[in-house]
PDB file of N, CA and C in Angstrom:
ATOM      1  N   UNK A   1       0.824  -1.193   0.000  1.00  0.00           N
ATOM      2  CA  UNK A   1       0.000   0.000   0.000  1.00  0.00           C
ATOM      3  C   UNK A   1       0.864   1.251   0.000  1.00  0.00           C
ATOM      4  N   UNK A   2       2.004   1.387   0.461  1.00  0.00           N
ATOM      5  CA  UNK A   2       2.631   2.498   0.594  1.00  0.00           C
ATOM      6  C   UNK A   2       3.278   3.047  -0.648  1.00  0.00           C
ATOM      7  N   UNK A   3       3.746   1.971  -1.425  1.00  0.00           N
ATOM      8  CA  UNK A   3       4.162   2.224  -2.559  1.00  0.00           C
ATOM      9  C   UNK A   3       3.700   3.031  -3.920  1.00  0.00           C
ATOM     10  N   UNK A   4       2.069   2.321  -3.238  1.00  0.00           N
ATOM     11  CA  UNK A   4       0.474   2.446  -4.513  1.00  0.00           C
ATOM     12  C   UNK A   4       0.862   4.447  -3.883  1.00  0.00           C
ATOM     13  N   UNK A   5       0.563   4.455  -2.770  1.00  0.00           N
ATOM     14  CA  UNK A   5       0.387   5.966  -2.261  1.00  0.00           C
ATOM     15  C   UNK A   5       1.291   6.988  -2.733  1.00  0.00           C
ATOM     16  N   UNK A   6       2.653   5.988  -2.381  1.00  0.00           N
ATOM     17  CA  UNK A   6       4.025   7.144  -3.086  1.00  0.00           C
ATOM     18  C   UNK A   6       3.823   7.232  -4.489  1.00  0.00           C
ATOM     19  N   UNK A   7       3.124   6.550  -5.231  1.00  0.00           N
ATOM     20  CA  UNK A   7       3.442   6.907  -6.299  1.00  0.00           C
ATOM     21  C   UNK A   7       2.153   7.874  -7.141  1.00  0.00           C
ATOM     22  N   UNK A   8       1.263   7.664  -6.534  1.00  0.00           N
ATOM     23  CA  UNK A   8       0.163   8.771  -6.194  1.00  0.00           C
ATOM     24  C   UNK A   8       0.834   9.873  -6.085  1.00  0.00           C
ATOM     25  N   UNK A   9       1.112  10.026  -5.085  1.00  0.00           N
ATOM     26  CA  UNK A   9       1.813  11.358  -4.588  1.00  0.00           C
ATOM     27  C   UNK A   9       2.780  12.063  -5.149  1.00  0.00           C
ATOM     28  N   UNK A  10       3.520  11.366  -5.927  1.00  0.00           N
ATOM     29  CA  UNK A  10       4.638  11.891  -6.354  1.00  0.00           C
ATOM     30  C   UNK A  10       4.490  11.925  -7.696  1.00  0.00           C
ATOM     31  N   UNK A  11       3.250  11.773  -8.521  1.00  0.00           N
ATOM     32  CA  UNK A  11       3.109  12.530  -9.912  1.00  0.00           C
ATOM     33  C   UNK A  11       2.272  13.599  -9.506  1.00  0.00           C
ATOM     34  N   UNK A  12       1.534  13.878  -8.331  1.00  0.00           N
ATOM     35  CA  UNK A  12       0.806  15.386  -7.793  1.00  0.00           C
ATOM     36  C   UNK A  12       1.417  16.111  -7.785  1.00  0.00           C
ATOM     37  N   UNK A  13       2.723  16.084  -7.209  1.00  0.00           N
ATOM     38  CA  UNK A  13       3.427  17.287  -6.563  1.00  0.00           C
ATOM     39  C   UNK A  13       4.972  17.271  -7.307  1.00  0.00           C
ATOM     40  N   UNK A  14       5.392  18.820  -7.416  1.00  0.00           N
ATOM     41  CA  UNK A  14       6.252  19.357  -8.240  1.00  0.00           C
ATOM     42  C   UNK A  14       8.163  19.056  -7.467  1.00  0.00           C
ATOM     43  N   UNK A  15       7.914  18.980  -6.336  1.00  0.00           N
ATOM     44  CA  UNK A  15       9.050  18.991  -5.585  1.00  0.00           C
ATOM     45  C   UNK A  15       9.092  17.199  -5.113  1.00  0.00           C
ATOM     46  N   UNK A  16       9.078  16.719  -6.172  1.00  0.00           N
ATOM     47  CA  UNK A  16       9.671  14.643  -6.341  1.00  0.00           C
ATOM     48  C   UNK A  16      10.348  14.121  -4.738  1.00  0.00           C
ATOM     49  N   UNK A  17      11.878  14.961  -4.627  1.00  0.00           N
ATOM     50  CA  UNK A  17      12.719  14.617  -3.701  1.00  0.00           C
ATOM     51  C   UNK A  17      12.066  14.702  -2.619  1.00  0.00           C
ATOM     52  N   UNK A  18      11.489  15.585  -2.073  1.00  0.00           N
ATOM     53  CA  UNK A  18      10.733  16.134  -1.136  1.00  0.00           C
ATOM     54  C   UNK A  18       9.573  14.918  -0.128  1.00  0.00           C
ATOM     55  N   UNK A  19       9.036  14.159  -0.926  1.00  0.00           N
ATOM     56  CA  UNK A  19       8.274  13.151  -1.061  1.00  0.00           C
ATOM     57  C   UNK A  19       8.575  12.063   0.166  1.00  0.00           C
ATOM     58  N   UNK A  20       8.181  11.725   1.189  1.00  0.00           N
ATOM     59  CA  UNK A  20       8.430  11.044   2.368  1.00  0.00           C
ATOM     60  C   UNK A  20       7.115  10.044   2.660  1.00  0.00           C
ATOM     61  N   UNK A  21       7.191   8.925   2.463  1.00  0.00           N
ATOM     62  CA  UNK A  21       6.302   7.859   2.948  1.00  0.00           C
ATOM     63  C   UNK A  21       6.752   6.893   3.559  1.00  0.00           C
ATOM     64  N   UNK A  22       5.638   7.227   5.100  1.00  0.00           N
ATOM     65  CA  UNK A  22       6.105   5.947   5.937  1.00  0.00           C
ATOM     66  C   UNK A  22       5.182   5.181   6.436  1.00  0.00           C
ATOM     67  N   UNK A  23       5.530   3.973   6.854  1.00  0.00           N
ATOM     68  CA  UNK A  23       4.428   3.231   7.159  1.00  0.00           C
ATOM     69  C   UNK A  23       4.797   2.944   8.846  1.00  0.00           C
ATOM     70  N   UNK A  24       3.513   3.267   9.656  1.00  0.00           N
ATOM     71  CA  UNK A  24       3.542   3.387  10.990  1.00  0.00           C
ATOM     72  C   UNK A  24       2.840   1.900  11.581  1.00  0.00           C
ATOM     73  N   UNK A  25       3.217   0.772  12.363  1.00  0.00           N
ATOM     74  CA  UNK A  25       2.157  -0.158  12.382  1.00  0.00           C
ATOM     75  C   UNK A  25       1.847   0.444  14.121  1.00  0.00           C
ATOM     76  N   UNK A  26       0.428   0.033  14.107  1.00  0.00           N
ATOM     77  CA  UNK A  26      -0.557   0.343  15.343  1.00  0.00           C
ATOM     78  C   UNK A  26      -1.016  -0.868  15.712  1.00  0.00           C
ATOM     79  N   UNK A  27      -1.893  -1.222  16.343  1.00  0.00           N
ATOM     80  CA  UNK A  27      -2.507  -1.793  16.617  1.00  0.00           C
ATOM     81  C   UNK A  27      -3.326  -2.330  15.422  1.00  0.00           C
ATOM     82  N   UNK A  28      -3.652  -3.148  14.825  1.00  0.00           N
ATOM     83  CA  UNK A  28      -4.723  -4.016  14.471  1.00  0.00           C
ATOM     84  C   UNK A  28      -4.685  -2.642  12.849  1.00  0.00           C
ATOM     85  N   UNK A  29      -3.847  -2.201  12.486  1.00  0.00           N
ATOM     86  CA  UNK A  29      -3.888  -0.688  11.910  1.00  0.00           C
ATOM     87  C   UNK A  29      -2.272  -0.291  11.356  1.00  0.00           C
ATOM     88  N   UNK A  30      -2.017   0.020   9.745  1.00  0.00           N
ATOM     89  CA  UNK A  30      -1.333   0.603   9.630  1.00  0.00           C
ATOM     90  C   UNK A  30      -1.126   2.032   9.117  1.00  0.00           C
ATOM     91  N   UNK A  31      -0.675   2.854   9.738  1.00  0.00           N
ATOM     92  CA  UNK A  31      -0.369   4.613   9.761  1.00  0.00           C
ATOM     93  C   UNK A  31       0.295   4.724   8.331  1.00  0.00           C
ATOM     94  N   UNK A  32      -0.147   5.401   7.518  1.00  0.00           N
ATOM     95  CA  UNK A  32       0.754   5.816   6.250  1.00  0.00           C
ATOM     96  C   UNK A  32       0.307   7.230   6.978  1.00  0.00           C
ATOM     97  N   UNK A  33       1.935   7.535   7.048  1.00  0.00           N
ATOM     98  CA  UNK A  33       2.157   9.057   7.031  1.00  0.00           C
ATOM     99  C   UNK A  33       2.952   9.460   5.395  1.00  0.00           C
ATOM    100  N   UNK A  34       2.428  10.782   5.226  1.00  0.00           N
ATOM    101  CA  UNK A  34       3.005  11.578   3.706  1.00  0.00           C
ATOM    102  C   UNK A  34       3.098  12.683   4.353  1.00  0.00           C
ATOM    103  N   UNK A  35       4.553  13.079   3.427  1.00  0.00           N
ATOM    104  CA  UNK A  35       5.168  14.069   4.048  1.00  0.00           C
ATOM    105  C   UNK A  35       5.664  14.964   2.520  1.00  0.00           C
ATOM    106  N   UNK A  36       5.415  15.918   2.438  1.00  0.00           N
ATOM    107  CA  UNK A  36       5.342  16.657   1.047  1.00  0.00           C
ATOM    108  C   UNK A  36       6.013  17.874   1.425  1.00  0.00           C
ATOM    109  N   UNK A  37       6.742  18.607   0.158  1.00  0.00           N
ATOM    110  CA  UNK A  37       6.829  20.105   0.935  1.00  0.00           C
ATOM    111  C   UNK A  37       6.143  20.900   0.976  1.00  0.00           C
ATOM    112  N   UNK A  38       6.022  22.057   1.774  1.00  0.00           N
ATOM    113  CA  UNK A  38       5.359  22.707   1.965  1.00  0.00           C
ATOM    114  C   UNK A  38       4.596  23.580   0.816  1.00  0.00           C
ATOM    115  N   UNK A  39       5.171  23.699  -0.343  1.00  0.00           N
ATOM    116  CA  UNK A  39       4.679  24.805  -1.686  1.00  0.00           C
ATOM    117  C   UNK A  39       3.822  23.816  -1.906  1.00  0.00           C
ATOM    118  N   UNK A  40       3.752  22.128  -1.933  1.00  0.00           N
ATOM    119  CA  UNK A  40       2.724  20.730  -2.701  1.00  0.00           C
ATOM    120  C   UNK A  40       1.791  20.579  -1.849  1.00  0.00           C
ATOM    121  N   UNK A  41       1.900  21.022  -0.424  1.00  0.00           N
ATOM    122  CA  UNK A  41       0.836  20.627   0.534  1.00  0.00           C
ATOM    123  C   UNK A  41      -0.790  20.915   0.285  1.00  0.00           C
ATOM    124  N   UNK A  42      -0.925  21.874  -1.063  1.00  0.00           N
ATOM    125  CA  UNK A  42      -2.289  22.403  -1.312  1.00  0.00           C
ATOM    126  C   UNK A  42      -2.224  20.819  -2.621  1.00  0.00           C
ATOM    127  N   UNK A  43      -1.595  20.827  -3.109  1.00  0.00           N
ATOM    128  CA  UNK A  43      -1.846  20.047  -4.235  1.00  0.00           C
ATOM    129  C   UNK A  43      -2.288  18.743  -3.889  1.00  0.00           C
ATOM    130  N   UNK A  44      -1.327  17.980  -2.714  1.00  0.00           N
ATOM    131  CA  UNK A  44      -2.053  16.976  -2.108  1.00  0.00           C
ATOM    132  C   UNK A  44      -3.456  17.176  -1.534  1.00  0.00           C
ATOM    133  N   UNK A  45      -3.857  18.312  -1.114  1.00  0.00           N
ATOM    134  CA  UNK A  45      -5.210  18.334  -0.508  1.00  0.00           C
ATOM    135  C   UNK A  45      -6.011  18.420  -1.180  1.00  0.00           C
ATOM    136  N   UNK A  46      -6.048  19.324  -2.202  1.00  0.00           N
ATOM    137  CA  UNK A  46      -6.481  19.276  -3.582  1.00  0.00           C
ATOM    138  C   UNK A  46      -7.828  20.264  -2.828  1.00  0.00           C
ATOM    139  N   UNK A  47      -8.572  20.747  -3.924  1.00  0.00           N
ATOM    140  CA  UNK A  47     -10.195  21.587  -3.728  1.00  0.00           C
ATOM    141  C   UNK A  47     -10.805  21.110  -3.016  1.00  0.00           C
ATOM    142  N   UNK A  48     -11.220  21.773  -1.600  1.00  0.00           N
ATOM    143  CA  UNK A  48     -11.927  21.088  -0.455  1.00  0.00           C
ATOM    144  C   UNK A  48     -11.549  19.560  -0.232  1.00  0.00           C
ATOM    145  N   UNK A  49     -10.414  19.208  -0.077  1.00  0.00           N
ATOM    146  CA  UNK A  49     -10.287  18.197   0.162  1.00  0.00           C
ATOM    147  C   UNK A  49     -10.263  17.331  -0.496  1.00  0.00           C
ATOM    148  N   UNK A  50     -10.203  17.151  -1.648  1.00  0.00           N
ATOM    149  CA  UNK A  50     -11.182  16.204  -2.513  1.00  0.00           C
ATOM    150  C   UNK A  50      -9.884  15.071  -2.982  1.00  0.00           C
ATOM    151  N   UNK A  51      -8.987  15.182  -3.146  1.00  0.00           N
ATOM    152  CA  UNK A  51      -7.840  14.759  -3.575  1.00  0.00           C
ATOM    153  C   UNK A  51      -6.872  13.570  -2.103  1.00  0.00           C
ATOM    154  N   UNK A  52      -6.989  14.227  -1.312  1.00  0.00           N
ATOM    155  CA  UNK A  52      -6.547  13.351   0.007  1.00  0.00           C
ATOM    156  C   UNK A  52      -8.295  12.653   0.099  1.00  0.00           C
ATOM    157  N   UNK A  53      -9.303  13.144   0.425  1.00  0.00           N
ATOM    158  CA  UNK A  53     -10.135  12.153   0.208  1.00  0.00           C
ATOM    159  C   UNK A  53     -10.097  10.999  -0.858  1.00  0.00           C
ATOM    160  N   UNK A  54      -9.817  11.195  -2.007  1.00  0.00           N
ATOM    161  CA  UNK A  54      -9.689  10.166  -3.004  1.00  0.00           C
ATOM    162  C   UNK A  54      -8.862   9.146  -2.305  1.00  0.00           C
ATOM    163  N   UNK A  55      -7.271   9.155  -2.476  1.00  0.00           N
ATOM    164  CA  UNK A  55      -6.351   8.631  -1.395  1.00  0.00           C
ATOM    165  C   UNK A  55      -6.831   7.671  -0.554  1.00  0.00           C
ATOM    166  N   UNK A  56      -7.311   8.400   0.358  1.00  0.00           N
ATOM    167  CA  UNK A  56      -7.880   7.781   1.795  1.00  0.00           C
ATOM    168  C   UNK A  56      -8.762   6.781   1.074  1.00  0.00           C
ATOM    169  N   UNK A  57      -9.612   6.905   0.431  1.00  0.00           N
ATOM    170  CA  UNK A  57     -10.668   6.124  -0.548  1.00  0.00           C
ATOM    171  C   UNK A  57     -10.187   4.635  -0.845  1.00  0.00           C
ATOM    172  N   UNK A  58      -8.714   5.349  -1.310  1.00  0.00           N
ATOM    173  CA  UNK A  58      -7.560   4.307  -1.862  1.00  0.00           C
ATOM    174  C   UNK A  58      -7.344   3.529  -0.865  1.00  0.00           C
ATOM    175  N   UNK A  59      -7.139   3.883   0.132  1.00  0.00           N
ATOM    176  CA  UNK A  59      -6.519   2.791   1.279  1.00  0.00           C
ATOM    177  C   UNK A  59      -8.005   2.757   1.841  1.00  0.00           C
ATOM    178  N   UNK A  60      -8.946   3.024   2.208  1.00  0.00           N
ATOM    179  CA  UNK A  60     -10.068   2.140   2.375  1.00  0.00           C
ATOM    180  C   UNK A  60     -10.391   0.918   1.716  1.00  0.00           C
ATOM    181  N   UNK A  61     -10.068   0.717   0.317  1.00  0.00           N
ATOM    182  CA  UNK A  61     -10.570  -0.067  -0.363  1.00  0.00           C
ATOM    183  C   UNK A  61      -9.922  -1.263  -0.553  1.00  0.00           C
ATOM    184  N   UNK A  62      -8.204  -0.843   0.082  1.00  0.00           N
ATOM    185  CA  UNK A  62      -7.098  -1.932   0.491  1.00  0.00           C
ATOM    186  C   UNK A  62      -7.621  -2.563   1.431  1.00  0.00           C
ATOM    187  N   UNK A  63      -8.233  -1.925   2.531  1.00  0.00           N
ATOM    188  CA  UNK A  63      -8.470  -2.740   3.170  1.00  0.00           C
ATOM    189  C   UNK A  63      -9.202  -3.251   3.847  1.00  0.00           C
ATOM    190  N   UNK A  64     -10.218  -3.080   2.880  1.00  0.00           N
ATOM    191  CA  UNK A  64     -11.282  -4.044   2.662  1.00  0.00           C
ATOM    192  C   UNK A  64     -10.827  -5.806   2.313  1.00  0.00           C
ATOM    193  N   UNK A  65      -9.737  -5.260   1.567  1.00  0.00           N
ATOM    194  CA  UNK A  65      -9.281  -6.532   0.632  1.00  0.00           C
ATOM    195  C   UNK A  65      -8.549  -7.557   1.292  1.00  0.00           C
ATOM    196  N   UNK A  66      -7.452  -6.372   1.902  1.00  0.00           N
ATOM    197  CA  UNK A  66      -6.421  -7.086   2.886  1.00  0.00           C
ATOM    198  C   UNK A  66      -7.225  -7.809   3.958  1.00  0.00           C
ATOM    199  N   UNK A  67      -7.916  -7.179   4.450  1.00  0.00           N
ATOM    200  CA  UNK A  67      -8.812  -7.192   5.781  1.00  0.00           C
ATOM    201  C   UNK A  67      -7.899  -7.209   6.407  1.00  0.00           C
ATOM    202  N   UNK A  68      -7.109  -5.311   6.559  1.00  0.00           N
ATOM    203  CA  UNK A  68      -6.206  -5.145   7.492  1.00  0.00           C
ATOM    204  C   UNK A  68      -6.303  -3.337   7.034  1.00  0.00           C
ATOM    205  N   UNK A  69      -6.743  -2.791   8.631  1.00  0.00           N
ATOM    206  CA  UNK A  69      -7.046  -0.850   8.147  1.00  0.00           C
ATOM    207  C   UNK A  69      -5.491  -0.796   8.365  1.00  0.00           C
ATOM    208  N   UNK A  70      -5.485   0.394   6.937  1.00  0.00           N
ATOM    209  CA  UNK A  70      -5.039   1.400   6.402  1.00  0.00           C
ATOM    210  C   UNK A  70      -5.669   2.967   6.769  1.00  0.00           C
ATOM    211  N   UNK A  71      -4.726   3.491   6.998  1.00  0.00           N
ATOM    212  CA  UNK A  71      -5.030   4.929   8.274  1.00  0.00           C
ATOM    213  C   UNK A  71      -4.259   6.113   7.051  1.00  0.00           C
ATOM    214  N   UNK A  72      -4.492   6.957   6.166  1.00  0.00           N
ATOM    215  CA  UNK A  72      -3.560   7.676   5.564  1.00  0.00           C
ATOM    216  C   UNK A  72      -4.062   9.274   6.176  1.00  0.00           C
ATOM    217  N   UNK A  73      -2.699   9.645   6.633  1.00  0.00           N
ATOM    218  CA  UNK A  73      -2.324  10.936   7.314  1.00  0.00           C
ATOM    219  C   UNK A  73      -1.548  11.917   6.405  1.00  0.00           C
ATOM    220  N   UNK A  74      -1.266  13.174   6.253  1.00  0.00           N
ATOM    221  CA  UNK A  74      -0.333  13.730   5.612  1.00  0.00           C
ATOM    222  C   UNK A  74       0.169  14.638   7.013  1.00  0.00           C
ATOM    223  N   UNK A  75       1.605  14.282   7.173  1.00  0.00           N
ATOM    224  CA  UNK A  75       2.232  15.505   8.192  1.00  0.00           C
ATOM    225  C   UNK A  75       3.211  16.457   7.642  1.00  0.00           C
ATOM    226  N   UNK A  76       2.440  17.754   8.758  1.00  0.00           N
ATOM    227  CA  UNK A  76       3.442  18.758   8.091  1.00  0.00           C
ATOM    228  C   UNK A  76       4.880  18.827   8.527  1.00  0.00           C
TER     229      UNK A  76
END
C-alpha cells in the first residue's frame, strides 16, 4: 500500500525529492504518514479536500481486501 500511495503522490506534486512515505504499524492498523513540501501541501489536498479524500478512498478499499485498516495521514 505504501508504494500504490508514493506513487500517487509523487506525480501530484512538483518537488519529487521532497516526497516522504512511511508506514507506521498500530494496533490491528497501519499509519501511512506523507510528508510533502510545503509549496505541494495544497496540491495533495487538492479543492476542499477532494484529492486526500480520493487517497484515503484508496486505502479504504485496500483494506477491505487485505482485511487489514489502512489509516492515511499527511504531516506537516
Amino acid at each position: 500500500m505504501r508504494d500504490a500511495v508514493e506513487m500517487v503522490v509523487k506525480s501530484l506534486v512538483d518537488d519529487v525529492e521532497a516526497v516522504d512515505v512511511r508506514e507506521v504499524n498500530q494496533q490491528g492498523a497501519t499509519l501511512i504518514e506523507v510528508r510533502v513540501a510545503p509549496g505541494d501541501m495544497g496540491k495533495v489536498i487538492g479543492r476542499q479536500g477532494r484529492t486526500i479524500r480520493a487517497l484515503r478512498s484508496l486505502a479504504y478499499a485496500a483494506s477491505l481486501k487485505n482485511k487489514h485498516r489502512f489509516i492515511l495521514e499527511i504531516v506537516e
